[in-house]
C-alpha atoms as a PDB file:
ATOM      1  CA  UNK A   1      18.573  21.839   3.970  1.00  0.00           C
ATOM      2  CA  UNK A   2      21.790  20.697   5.518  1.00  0.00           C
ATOM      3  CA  UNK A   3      23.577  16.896   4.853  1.00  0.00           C
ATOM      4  CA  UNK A   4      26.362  16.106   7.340  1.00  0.00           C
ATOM      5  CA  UNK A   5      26.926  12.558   6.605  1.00  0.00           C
ATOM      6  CA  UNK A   6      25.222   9.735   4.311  1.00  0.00           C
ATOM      7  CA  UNK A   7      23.670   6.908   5.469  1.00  0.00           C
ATOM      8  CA  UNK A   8      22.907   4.993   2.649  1.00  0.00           C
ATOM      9  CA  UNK A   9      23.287   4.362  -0.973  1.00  0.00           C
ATOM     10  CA  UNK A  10      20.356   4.563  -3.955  1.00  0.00           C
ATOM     11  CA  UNK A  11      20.424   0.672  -4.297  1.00  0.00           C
ATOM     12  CA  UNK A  12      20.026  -0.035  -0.677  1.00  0.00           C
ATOM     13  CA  UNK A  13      17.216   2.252  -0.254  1.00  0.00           C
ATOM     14  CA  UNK A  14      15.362   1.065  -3.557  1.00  0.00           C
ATOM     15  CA  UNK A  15      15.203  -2.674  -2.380  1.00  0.00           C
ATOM     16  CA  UNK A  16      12.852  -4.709  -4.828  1.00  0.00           C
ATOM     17  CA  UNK A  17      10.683  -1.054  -5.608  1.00  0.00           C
ATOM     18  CA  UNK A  18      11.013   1.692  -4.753  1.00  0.00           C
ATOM     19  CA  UNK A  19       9.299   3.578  -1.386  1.00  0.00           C
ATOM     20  CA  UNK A  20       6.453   6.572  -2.698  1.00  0.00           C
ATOM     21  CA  UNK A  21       6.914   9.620  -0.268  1.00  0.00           C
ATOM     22  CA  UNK A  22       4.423  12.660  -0.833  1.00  0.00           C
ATOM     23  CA  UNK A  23       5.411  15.748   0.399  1.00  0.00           C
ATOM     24  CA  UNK A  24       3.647  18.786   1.147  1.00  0.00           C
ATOM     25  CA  UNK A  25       5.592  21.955   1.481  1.00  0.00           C
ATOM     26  CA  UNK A  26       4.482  25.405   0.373  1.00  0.00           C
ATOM     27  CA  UNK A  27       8.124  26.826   0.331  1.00  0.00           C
ATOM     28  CA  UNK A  28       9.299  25.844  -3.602  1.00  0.00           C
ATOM     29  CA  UNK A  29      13.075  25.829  -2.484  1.00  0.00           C
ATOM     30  CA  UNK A  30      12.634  23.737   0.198  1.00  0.00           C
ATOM     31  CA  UNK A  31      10.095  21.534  -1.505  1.00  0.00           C
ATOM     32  CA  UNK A  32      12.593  21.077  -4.315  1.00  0.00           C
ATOM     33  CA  UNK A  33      15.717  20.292  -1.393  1.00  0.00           C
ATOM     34  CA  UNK A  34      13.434  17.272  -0.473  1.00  0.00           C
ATOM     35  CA  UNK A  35      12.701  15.654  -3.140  1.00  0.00           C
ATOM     36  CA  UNK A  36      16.036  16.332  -4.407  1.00  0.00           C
ATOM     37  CA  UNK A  37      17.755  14.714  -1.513  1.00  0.00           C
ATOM     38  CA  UNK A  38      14.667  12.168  -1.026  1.00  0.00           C
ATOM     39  CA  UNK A  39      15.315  11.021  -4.850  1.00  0.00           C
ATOM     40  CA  UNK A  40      19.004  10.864  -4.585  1.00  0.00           C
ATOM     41  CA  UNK A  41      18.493   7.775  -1.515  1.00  0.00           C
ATOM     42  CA  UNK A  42      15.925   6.059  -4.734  1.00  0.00           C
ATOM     43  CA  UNK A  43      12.749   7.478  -2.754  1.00  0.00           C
ATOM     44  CA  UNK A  44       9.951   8.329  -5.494  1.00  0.00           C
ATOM     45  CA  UNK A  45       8.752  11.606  -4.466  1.00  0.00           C
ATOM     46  CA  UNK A  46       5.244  13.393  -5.671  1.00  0.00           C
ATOM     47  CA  UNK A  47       5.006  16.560  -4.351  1.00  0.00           C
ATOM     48  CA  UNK A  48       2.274  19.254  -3.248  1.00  0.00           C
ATOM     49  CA  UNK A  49       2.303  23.029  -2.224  1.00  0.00           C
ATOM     50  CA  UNK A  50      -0.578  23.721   0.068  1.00  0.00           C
ATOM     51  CA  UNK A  51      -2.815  21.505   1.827  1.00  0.00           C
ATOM     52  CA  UNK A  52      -5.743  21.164  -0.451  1.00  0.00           C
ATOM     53  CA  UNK A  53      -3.475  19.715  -3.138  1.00  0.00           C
ATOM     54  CA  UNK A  54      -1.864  17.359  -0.547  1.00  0.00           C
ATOM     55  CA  UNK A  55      -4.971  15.914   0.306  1.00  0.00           C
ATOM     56  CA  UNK A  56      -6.167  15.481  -3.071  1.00  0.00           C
ATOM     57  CA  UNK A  57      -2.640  13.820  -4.388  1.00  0.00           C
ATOM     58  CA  UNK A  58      -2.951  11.586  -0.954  1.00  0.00           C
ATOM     59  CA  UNK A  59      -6.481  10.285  -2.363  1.00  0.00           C
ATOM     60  CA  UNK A  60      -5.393   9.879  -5.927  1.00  0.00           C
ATOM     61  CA  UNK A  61      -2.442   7.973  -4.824  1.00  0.00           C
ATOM     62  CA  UNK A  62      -0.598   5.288  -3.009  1.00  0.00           C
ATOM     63  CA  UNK A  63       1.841   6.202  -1.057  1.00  0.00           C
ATOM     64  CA  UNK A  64       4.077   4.524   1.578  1.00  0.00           C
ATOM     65  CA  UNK A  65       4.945   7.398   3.668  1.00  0.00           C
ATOM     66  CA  UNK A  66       3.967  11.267   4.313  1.00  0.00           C
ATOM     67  CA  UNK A  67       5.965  14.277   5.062  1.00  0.00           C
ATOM     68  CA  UNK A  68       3.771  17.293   5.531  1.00  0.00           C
ATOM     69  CA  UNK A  69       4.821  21.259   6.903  1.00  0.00           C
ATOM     70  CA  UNK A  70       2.791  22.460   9.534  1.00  0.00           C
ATOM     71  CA  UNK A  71       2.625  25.759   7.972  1.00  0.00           C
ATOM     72  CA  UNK A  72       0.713  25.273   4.779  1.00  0.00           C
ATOM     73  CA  UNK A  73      -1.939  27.667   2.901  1.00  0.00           C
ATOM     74  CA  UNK A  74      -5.293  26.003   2.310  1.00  0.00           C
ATOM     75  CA  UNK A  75      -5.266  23.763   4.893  1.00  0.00           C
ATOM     76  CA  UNK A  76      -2.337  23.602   7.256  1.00  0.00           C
ATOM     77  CA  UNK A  77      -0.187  20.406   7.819  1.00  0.00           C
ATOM     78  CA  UNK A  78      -2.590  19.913  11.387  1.00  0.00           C
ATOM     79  CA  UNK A  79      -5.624  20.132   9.485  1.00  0.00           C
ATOM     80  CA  UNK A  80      -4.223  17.879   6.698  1.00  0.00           C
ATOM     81  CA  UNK A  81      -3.126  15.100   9.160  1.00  0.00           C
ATOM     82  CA  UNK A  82      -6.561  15.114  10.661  1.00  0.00           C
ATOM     83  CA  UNK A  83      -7.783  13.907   7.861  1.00  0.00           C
ATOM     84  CA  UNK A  84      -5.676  11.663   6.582  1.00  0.00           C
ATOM     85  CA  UNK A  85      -5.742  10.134   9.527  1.00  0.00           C
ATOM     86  CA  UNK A  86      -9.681   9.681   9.326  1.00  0.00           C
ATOM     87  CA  UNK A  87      -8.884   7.781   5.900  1.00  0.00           C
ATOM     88  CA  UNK A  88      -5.387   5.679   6.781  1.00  0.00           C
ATOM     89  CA  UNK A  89      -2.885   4.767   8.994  1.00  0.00           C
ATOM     90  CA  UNK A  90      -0.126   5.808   6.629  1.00  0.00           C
ATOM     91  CA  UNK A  91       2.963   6.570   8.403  1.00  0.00           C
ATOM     92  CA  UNK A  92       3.369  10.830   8.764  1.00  0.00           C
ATOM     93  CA  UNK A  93       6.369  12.330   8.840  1.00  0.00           C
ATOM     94  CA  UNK A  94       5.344  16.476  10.357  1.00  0.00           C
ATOM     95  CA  UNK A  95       8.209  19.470   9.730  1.00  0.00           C
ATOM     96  CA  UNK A  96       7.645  22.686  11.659  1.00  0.00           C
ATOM     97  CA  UNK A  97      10.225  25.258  10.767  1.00  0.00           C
ATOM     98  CA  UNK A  98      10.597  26.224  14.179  1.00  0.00           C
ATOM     99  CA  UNK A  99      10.753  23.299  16.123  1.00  0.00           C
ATOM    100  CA  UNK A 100       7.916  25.516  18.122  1.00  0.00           C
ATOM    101  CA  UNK A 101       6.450  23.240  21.247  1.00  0.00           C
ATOM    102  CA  UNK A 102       2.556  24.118  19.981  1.00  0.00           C
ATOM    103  CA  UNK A 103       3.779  22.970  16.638  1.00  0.00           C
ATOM    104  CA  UNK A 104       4.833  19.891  17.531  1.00  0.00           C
ATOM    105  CA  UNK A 105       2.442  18.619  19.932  1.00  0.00           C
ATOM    106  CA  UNK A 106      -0.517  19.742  17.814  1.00  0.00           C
ATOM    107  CA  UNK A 107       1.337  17.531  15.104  1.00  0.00           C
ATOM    108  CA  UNK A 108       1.566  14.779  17.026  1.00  0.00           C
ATOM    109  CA  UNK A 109      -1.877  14.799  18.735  1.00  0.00           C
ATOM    110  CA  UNK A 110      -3.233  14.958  15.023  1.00  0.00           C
ATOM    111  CA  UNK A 111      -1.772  11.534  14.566  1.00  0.00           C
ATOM    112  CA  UNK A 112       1.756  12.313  12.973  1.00  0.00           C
ATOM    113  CA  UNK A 113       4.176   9.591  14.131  1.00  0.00           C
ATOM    114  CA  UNK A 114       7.186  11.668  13.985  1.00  0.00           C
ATOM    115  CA  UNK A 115       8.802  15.183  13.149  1.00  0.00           C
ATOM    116  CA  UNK A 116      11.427  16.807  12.254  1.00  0.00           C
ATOM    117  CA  UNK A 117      12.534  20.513  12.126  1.00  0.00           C
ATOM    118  CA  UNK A 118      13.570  22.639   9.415  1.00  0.00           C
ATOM    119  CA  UNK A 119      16.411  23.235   8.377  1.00  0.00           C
ATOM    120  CA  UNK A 120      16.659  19.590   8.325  1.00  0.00           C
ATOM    121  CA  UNK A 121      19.625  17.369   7.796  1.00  0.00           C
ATOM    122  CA  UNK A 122      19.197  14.894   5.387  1.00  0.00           C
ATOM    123  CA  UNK A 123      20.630  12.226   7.425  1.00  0.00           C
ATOM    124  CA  UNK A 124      18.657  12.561  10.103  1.00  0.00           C
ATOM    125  CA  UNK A 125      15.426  12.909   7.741  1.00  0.00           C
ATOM    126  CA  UNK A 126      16.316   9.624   5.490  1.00  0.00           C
ATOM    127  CA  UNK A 127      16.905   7.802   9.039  1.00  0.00           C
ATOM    128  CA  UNK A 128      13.687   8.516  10.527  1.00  0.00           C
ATOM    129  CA  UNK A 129      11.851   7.856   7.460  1.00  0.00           C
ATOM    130  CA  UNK A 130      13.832   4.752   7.356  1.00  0.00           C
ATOM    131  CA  UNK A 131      12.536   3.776  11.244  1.00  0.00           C
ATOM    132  CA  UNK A 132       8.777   5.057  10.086  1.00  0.00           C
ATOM    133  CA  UNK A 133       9.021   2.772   7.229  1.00  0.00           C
ATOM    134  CA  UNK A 134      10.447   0.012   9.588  1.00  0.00           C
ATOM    135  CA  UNK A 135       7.713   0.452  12.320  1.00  0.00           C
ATOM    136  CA  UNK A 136       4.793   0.050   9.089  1.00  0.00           C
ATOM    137  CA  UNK A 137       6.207  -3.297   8.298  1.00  0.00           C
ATOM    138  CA  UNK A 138       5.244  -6.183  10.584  1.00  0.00           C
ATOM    139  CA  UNK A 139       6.285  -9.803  10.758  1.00  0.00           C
ATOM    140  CA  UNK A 140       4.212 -11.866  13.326  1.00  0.00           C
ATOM    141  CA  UNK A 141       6.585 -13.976  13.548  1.00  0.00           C
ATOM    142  CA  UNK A 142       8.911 -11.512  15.040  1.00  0.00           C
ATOM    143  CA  UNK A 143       6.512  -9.817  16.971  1.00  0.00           C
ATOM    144  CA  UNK A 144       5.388 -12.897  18.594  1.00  0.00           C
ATOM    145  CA  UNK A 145       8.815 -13.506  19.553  1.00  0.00           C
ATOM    146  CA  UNK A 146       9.811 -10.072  20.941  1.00  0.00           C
ATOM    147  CA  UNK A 147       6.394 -10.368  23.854  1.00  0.00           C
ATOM    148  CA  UNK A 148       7.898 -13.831  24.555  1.00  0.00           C
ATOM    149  CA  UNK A 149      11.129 -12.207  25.807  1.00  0.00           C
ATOM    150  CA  UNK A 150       9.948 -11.568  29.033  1.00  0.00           C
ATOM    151  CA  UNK A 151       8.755 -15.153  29.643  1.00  0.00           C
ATOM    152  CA  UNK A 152       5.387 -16.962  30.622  1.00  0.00           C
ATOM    153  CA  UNK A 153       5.394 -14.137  33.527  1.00  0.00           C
ATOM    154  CA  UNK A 154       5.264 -11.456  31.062  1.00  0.00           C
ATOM    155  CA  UNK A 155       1.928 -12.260  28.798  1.00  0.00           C
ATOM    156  CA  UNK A 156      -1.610 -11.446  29.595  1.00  0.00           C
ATOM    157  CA  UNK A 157      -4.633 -13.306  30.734  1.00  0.00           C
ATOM    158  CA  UNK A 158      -6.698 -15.934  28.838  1.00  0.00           C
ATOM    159  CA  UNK A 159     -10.302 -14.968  27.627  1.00  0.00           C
ATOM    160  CA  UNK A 160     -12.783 -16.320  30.326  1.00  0.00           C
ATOM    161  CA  UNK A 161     -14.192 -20.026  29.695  1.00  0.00           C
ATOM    162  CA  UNK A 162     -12.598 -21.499  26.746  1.00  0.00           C
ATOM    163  CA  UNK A 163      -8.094 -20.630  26.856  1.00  0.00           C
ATOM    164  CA  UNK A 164      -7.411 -18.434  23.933  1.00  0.00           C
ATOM    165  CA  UNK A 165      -4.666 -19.202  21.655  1.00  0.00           C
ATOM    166  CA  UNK A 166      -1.221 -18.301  23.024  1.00  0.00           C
ATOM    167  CA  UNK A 167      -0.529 -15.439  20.287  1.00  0.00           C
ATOM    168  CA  UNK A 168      -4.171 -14.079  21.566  1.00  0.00           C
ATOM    169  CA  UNK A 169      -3.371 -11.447  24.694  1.00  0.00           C
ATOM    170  CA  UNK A 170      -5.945 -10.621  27.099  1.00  0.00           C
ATOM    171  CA  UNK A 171      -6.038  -7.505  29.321  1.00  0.00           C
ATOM    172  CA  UNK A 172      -9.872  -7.134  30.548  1.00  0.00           C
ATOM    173  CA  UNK A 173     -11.432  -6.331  27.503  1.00  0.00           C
ATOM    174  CA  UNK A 174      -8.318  -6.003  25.343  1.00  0.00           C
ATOM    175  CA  UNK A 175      -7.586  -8.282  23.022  1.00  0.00           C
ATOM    176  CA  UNK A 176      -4.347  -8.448  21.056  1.00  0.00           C
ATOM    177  CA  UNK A 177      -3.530 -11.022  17.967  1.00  0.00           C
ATOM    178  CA  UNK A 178      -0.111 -10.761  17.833  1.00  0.00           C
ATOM    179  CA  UNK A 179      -0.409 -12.737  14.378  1.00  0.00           C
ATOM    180  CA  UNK A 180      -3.197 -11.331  12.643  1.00  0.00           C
ATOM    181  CA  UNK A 181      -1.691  -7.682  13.852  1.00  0.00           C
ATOM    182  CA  UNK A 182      -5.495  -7.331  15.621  1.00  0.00           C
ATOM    183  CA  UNK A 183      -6.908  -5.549  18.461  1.00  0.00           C
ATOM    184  CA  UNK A 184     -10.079  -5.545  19.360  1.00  0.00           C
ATOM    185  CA  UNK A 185     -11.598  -3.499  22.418  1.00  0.00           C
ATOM    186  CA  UNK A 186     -15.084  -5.302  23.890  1.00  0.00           C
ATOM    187  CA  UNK A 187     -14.865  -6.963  20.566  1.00  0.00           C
ATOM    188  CA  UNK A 188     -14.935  -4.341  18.550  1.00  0.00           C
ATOM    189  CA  UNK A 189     -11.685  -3.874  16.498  1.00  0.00           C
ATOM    190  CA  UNK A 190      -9.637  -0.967  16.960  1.00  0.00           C
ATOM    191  CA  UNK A 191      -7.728   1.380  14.589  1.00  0.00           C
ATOM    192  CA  UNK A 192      -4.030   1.637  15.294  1.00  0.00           C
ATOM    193  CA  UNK A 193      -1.508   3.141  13.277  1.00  0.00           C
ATOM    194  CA  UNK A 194       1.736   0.886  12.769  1.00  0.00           C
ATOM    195  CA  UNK A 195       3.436   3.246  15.519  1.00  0.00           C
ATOM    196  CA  UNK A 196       0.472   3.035  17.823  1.00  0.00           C
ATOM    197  CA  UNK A 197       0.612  -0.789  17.430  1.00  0.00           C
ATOM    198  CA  UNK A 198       4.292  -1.231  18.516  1.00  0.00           C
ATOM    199  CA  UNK A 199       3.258   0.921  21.212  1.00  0.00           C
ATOM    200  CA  UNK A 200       0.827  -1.225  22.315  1.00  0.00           C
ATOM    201  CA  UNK A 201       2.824  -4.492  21.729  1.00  0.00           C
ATOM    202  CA  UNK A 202       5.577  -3.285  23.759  1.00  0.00           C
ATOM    203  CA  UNK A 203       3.915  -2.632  26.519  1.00  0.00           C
ATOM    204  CA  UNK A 204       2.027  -6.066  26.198  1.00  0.00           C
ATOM    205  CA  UNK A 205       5.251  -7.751  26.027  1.00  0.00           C
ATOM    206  CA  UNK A 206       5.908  -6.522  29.584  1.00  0.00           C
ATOM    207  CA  UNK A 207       2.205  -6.224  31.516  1.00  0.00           C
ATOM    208  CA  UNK A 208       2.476  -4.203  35.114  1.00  0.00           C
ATOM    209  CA  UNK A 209       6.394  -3.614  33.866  1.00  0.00           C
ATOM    210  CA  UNK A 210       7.163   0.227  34.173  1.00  0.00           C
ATOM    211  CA  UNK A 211       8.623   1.003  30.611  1.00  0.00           C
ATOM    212  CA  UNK A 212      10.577   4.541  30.768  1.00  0.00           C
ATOM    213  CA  UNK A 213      10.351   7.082  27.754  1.00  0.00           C
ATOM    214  CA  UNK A 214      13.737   6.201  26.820  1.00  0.00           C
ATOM    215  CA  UNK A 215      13.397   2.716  26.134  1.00  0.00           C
ATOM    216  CA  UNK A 216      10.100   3.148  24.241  1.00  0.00           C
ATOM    217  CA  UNK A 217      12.023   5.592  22.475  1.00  0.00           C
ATOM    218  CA  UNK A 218      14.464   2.841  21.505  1.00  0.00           C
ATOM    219  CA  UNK A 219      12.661   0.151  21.104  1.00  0.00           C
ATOM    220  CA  UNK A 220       9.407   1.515  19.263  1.00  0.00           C
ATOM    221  CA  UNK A 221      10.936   4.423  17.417  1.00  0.00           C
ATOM    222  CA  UNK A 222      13.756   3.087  16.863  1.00  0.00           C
ATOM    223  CA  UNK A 223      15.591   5.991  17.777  1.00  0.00           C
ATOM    224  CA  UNK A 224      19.430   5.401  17.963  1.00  0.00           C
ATOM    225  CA  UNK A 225      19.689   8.745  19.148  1.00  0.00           C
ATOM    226  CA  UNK A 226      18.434  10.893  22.203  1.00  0.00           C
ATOM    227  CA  UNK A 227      15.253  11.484  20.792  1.00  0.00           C
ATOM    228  CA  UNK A 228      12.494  13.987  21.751  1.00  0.00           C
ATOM    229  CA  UNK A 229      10.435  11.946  24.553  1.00  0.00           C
ATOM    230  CA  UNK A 230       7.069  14.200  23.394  1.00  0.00           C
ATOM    231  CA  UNK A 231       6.261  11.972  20.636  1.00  0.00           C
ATOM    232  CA  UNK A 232       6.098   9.263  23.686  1.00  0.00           C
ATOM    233  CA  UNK A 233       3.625  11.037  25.358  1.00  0.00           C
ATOM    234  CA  UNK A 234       1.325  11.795  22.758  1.00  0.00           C
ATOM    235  CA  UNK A 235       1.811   8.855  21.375  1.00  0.00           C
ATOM    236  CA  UNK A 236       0.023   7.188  24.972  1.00  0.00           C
ATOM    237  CA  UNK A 237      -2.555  10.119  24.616  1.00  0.00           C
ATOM    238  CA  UNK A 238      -3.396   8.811  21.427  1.00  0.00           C
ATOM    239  CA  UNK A 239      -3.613   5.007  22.439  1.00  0.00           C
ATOM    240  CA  UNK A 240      -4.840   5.965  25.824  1.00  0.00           C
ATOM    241  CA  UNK A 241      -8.188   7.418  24.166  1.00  0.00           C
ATOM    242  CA  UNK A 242      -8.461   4.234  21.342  1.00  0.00           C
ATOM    243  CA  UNK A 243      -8.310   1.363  24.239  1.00  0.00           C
ATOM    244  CA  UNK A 244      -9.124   3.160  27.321  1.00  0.00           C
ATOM    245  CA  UNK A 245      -7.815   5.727  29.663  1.00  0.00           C
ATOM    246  CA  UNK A 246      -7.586   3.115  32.386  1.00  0.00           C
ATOM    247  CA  UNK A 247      -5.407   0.665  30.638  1.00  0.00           C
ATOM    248  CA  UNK A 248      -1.604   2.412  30.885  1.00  0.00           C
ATOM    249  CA  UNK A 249      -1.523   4.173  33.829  1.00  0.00           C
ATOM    250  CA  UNK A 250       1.323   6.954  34.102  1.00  0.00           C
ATOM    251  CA  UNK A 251       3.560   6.241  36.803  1.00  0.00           C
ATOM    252  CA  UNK A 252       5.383   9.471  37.640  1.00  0.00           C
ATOM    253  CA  UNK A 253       8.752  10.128  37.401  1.00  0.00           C
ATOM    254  CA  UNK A 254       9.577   6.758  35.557  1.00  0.00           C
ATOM    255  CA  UNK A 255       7.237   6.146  32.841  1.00  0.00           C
ATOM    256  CA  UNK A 256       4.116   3.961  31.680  1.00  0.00           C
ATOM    257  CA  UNK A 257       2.598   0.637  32.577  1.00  0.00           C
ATOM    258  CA  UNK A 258       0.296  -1.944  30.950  1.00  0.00           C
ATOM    259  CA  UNK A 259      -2.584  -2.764  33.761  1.00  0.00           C
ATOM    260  CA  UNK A 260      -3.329  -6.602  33.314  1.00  0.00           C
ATOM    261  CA  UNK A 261      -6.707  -7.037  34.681  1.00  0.00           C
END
């Protein structure tokens, strides 16, 4: 592991307690590196070598934020996501020690929200654990107020009959409480992770708006960076399948929209 600059110190990244990272990394140098460099920002770190042991620390504890290899005996870092995911919405942080294109996007369609690739600068790590972490946290208050940027113009419909409250969105059968942090699909609620949520929010804050992959980039990852527009895509796979193909259409060579109706 490589560190080219700091971007924080141990009391700003402990804050009232401090953040629980697991990570799962079969390589004992590098698994050491992290939690080394993880520790030194006041990150407690638990660690795991291969999958099976992952999992089972996952389930025996809480944790705020994963970072799992892809390459991991027992049950690789794909495998290990999948289930996770079937059991939390914990933000997941994927490394792949090539940076391979197969690695990634089987990462990301797993349900990772971001990765990283080995050797990995500790700058860059800390800061996108930093936007994960960011993305997990929700205030109504300010999410409310980011869809109201665009204006009247830019919000859904209202529920038929009776007007639904004006932090209740309505896109056909999509519902989104952007105070409760809800979203329901023919009424029956649907399970987002945090990054899948701002997805979703951002595009409701702009309905029939074409949003390019470099502004989602910026405004949902929180990327201050160029940033790798894959975990875009996947990320709409992924949200695409939980509220319905129909509702973001692709528009080619620009980027996504939110269909109202």
């Amino acid at each position: 592991m490589t560190s080219n600059a700091q971007v924080g110190s141990v009391s700003e990244a402990r804050g009232p307690a401090p953040v629980s990272v697991l990570v799962v990394e079969d390589d004992a140098t590098i698994r050491r590196a992290v939690q080394l460099a993880l520790e030194r920002y006041g990150y407690r770190v638990d660690v795991a070598a291969d999958g099976l042991d992952g999992l089972e620390a996952f389930r025996a504890g809480a944790y705020d934020l994963l970072i799992l290899d892809v390459m991991l005996p027992a049950l690789d870092g794909i495998g290990l996501c999948t289930r996770i995911r079937e059991e939390s919405s914990v933000p997941v942080l994927m490394m792949s020690a090539r940076g391979d294109a197969l690695d990634v996007v089987a990462g990301l369609e797993a349900g990772a929200d971001d990765y990283v690739v080995k050797p990995v600068d500790t700058a860059v790590m800390v800061a996108r654990i930093r936007a994960l972490l960011r993305r997990a946290t929700f205030s109504p208050d300010a999410e409310e107020a980011a869809l109201r940027r665009t204006g009247p113009a830019g919000r859904g419909g209202r529920t038929a009959g009776r007007a639904a409250p004006d932090h209740v969105l309505t896109f056909g059968d999509l519902t989104v409480d952007t105070r409760g942090m809800e979203v329901r699909r023919a009424g029956e609620t649907v399970a987002l992770t945090p990054t899948e949520l701002r997805l979703l929010l951002e595009f409701a804050a702009a309905p029939g708006t074409v949003l390019d992959r470099r502004r989602l980039l910026r405004e949902v990852w929180d990327y201050g960076w160029e940033g790798d527009t894959r975990v875009v895509d996947l990320c709409v796979l992924r949200l695409r399948k939980k509220i319905g193909g129909g509702r973001i259409e692709t528009v080619r060579g620009f980027g996504y929209k939110l269909v109202r109706g």
